[in-house]
Protein backbone atom coordinates (compact mmCIF):
# COMPACT_ATOMS: atom_id res chain seq x y z
CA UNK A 1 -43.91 32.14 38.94
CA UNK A 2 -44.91 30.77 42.10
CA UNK A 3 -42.46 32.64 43.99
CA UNK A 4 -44.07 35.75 42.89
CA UNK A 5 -47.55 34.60 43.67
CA UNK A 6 -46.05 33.87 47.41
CA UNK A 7 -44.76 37.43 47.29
CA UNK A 8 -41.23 35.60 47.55
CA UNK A 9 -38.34 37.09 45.33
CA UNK A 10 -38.21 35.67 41.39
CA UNK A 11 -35.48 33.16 41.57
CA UNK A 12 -35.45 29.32 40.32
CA UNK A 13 -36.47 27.04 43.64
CA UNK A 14 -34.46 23.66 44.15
CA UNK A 15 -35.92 20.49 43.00
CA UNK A 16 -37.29 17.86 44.42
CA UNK A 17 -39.74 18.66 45.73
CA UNK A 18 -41.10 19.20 41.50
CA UNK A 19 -44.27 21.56 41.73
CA UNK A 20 -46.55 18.61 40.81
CA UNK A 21 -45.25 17.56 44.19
CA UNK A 22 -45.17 21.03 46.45
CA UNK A 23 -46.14 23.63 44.69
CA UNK A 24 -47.90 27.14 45.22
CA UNK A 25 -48.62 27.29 49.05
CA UNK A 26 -47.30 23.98 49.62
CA UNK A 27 -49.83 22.44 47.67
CA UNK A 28 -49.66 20.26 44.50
CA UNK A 29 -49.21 22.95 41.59
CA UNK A 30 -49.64 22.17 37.59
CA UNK A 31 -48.24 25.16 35.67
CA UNK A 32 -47.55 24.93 31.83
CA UNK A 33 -48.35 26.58 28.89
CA UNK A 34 -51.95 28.14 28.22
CA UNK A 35 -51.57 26.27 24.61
CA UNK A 36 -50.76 22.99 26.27
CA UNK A 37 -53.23 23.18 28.98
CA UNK A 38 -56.05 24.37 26.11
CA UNK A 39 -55.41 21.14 23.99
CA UNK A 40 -56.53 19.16 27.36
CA UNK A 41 -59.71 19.84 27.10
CA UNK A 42 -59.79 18.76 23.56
CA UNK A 43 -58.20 15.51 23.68
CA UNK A 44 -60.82 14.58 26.45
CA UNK A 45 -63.53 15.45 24.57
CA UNK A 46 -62.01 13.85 21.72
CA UNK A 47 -59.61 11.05 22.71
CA UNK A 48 -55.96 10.51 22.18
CA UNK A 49 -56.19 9.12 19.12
CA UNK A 50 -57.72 11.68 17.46
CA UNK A 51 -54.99 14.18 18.68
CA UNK A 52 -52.74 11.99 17.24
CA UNK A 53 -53.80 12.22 14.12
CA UNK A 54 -52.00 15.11 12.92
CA UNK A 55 -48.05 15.50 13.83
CA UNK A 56 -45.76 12.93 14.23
CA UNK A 57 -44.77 10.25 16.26
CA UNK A 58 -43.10 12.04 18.95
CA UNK A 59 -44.82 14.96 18.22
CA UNK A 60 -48.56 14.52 17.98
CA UNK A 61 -50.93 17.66 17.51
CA UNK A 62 -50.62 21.07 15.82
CA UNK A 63 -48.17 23.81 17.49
CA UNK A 64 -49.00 27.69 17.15
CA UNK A 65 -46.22 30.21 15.97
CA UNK A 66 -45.95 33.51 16.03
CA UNK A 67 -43.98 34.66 12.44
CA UNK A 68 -42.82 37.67 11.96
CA UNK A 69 -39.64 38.96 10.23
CA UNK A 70 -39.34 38.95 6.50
CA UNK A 71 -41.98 37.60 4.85
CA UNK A 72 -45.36 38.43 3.28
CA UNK A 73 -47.88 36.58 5.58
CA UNK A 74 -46.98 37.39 9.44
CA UNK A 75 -49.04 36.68 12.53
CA UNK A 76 -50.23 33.66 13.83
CA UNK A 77 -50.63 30.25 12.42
CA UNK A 78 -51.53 26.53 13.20
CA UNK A 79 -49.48 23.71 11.86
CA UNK A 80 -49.27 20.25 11.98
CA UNK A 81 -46.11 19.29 13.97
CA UNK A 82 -43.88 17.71 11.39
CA UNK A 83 -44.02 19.78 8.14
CA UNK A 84 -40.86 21.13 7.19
CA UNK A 85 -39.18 24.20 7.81
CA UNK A 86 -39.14 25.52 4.61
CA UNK A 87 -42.93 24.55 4.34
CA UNK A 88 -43.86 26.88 7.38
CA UNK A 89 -41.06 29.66 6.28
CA UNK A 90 -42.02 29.69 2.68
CA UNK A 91 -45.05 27.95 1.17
CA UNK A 92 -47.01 29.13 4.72
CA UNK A 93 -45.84 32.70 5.81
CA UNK A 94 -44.20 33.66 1.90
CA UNK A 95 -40.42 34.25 3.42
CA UNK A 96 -38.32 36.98 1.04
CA UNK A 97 -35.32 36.93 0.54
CA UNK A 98 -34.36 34.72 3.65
CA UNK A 99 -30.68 34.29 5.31
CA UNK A 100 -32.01 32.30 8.56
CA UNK A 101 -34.71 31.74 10.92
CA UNK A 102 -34.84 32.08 14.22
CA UNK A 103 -37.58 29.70 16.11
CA UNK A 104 -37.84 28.80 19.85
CA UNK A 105 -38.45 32.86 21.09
CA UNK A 106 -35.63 34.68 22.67
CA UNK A 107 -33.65 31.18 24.13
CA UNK A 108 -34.03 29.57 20.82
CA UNK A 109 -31.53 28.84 18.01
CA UNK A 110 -30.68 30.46 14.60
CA UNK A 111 -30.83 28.63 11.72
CA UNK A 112 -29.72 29.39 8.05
CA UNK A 113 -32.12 28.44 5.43
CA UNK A 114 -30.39 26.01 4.12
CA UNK A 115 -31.58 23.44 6.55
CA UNK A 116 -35.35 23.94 5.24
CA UNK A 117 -35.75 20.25 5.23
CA UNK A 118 -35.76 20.14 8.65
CA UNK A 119 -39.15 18.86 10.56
CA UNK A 120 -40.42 21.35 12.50
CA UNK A 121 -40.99 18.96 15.46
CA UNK A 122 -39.38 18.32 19.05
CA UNK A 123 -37.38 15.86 17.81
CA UNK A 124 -36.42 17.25 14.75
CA UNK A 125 -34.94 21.18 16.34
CA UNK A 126 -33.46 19.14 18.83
CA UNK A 127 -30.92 17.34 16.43
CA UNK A 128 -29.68 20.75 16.09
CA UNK A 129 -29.96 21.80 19.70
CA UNK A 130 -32.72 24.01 19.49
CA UNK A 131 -36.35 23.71 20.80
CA UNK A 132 -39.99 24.68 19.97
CA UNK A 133 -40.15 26.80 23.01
CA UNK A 134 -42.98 29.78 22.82
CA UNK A 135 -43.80 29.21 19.51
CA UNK A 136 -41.58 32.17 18.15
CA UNK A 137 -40.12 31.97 14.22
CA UNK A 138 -38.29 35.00 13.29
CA UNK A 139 -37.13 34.73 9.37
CA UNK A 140 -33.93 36.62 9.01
CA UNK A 141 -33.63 38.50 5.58
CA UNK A 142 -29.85 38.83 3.72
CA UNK A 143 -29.66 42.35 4.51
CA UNK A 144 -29.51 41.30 8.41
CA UNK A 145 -26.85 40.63 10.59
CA UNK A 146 -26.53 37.56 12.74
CA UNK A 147 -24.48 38.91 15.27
CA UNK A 148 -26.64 41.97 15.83
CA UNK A 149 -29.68 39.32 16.05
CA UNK A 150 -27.49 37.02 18.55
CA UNK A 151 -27.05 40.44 20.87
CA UNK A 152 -30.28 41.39 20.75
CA UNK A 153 -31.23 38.07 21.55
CA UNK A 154 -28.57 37.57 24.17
CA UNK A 155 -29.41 41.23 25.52
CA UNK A 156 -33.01 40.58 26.19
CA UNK A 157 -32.14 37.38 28.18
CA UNK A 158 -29.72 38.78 30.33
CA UNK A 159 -32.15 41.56 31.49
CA UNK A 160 -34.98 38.81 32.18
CA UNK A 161 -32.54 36.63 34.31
CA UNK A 162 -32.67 36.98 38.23
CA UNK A 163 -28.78 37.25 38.18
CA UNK A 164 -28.64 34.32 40.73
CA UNK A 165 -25.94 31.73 39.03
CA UNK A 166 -22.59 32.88 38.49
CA UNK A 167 -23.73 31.44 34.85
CA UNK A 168 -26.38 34.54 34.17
CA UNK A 169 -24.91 36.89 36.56
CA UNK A 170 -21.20 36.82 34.72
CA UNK A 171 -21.57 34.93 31.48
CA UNK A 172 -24.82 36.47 30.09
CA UNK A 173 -23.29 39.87 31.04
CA UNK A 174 -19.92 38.94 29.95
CA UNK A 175 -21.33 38.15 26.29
CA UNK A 176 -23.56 41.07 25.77
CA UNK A 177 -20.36 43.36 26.27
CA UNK A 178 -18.68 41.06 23.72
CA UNK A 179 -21.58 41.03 21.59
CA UNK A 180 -22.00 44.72 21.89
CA UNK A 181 -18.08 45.42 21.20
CA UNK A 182 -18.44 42.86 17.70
CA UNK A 183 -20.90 45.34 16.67
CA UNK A 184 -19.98 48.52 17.63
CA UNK A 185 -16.36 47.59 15.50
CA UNK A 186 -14.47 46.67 18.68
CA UNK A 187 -14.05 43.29 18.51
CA UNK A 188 -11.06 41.14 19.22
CA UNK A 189 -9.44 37.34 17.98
CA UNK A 190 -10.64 36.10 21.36
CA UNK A 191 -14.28 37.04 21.62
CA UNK A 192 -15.93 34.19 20.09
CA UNK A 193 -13.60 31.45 22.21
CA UNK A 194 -15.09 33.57 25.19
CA UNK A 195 -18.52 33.63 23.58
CA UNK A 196 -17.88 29.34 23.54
CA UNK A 197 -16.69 29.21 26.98
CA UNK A 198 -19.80 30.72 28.54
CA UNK A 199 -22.14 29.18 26.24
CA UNK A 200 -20.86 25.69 26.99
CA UNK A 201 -20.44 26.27 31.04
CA UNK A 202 -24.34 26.76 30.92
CA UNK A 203 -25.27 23.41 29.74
CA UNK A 204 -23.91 22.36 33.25
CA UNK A 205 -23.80 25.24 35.90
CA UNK A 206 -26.86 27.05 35.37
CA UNK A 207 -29.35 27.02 38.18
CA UNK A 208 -32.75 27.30 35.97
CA UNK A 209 -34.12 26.85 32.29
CA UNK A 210 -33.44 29.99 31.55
CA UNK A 211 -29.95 29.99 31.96
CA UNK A 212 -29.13 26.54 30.31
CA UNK A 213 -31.15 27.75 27.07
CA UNK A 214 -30.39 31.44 27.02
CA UNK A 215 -26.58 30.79 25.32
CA UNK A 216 -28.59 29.09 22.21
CA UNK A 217 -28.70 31.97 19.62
CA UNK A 218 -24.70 31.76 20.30
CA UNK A 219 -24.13 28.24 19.94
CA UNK A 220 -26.22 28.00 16.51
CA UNK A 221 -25.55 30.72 14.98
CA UNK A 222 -21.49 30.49 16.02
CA UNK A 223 -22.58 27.18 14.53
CA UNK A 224 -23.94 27.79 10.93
CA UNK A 225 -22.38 31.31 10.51
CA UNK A 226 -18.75 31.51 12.09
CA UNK A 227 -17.45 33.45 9.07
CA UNK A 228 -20.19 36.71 10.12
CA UNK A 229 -18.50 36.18 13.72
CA UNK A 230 -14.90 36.07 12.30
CA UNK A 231 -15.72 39.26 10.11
CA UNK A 232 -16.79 41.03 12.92
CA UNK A 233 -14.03 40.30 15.20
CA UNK A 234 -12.01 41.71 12.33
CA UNK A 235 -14.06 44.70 12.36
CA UNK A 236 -16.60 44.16 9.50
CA UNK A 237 -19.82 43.58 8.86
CA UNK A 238 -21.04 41.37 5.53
CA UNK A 239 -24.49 42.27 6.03
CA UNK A 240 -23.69 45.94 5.66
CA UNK A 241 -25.86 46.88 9.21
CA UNK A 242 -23.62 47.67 12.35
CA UNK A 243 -23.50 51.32 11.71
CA UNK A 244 -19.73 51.23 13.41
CA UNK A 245 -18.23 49.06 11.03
CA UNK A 246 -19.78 50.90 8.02
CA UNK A 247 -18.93 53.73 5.90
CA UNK A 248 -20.42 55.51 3.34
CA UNK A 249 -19.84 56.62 -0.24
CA UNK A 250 -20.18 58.39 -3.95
CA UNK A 251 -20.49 56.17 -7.31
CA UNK A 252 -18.38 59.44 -8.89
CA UNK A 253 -19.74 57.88 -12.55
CA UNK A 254 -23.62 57.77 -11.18
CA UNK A 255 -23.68 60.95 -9.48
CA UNK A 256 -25.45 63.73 -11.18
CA UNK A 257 -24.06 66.54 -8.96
CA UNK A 258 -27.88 67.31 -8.41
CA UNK A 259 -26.94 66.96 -4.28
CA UNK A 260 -30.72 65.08 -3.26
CA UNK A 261 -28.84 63.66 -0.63
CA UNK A 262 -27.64 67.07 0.81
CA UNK A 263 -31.28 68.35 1.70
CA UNK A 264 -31.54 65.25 3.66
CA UNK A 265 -27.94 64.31 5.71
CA UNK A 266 -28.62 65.83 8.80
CA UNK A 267 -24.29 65.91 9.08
CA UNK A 268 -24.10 67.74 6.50
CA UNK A 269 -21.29 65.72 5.33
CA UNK A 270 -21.82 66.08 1.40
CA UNK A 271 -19.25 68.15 -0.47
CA UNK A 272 -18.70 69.33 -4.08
CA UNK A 273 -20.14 71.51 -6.69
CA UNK A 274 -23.31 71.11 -7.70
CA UNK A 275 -23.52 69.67 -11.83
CA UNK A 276 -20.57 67.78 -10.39
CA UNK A 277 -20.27 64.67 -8.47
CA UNK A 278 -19.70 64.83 -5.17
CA UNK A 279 -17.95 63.22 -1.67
CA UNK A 280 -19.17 62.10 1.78
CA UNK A 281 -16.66 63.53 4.64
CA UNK A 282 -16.68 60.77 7.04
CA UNK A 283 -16.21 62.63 10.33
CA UNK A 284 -19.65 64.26 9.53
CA UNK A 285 -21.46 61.81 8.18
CA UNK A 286 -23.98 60.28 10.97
CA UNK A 287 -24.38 57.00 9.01
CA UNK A 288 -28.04 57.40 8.73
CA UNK A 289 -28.44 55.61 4.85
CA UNK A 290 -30.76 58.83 3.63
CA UNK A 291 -28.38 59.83 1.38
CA UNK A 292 -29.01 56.08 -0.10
CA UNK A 293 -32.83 56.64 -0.21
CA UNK A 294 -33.57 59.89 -1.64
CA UNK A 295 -30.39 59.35 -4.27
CA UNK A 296 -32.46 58.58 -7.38
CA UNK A 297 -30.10 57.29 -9.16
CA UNK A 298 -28.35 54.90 -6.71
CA UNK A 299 -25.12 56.62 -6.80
CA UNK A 300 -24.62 56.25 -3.27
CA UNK A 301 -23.39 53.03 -1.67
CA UNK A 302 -22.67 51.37 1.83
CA UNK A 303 -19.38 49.83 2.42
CA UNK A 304 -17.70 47.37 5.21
CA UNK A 305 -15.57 47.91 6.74
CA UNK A 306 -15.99 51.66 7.60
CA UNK A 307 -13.08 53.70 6.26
């Protein structure tokens, strides 16, 4: 950030000399957070102690998140640091039918919701090596796929970073093709021992924040869901959502033969007579789930792996 204000190029400078030290212009230089510098103000006004009053130990205050995902309440809320995470997922923003959260924005980690005792605190994400971070909390519904969340995630990273550490520049690359193959049904035995590799080289070798947090939604969710990984290497998907590693087809004892889902598959991949049930010709079909909508009596069904 205060490269760009110096009209320098965006990479990571060396430290020392920290900011607080030589900073923009040479000068000492305070950058945080907007939350974390508005909560100054307040705890002057109002003292430490009463800041402390709320939160936890080694986590005093409240924290702001952003939820969004799938649940009933979204937007913004205020919490006491400390309340558990299936407090804020579920009694707070009303999660439905949840498979995981993701908290900590695009760097952070991906949790199933198993762990919902889990203080939402500093010290609490970071006995599972994740971190508060922006304030992000994604909840993750069981009808979507934790690999195609982990590439997004990894994706969006890898176009932020300045490319400057052989850590970003290869390994963030590296595992968005891998990533990206896993979900497009080309995945291998060896992806996720390369997905490992990179992830653990960045603890040590990358040159800024960025890159030694970016590898997170790999490590935790290689963590808690190995088996999604493992099907995807093997060319499914669980969750029924890579469209390359699903298939489509006819419950022959649910279908009227009244062909709803003709008038709306833009392949025109349905075949038969009509009064009679009828077949999806997989070359055609475009894998676009109408036929599952407008089928009123839910005679059509998605498959894994695509045949």
């Amino acid at each position: 950030m205060v490269n760009v204000l110096e009209n320098k190029l965006c990479t990571p400078r060396k430290r020392p000399p920290h900011l607080a030290e030589k900073g923009l212009w040479n000068k000492p230089t305070c950058i945080n957070n907007v939350e974390t510098l508005a909560n100054v103000a307040m705890i002057v006004e109002h003292g430490a102690s009463w800041f402390r009053s709320v939160g936890t130990e080694k986590s005093p205050g409240t924290k702001i998140f952003s939820v969004v995902g799938s649940v009933e309440r979204g937007g913004l809320i205020e919490v006491s640091l400390g309340l558990s995470l299936g407090e804020v997922t579920g009694k707070i923003a009303g999660a439905k039918d949840p498979k995981a959260v993701q908290i900590g924005g695009p760097s952070g980690v991906i949790l199933p919701i198993k762990l919902s005792d889990l203080e939402v605190s500093f010290e609490g994400l970071d006995d599972v090596g994740g971190m508060i971070g922006s304030g992000g909390l994604v909840v993750i519904s069981q009808t979507q796929c934790v690999v195609d969340t982990a590439f997004f995630l990894i994706d969006f990273s890898a176009k932020q970073s300045c490319k400057r550490c052989k850590v970003c520049r290869d390994g963030l690359s590296e595992s968005v093709a891998i990533l990206k193959g896993m979900t497009a049904g080309q995945g291998s035995e060896d992806d996720i021992e390369k997905l490992k590799y990179w992830a653990n080289l960045s603890k040590t070798q990358a040159f800024c924040g960025l890159g030694r947090t970016a590898f997170n939604p790999i490590t935790s969710s290689l963590m808690f869901f190995a088996d999604e990984f493992k099907a995807h290497s093997e060319g499914r998907c669980p969750s029924l959502v890579c469209r390359s590693l699903v298939s489509y087809e006819i419950i022959f004892d649910r279908c009227q033969g009244e062909r709803c889902c003709l008038l709306t598959c833009p392949g025109n991949a349905i075949r038969g007579s009509y009064g009679k049930p009828g077949h999806i010709v997989s070359r055609l079909c475009q894998k676009c789930g109408m036929c599952v909508t407008t089928c009123p009596y839910s005679a059509v069904k998605k498959i894994s792996p695509a045949v």
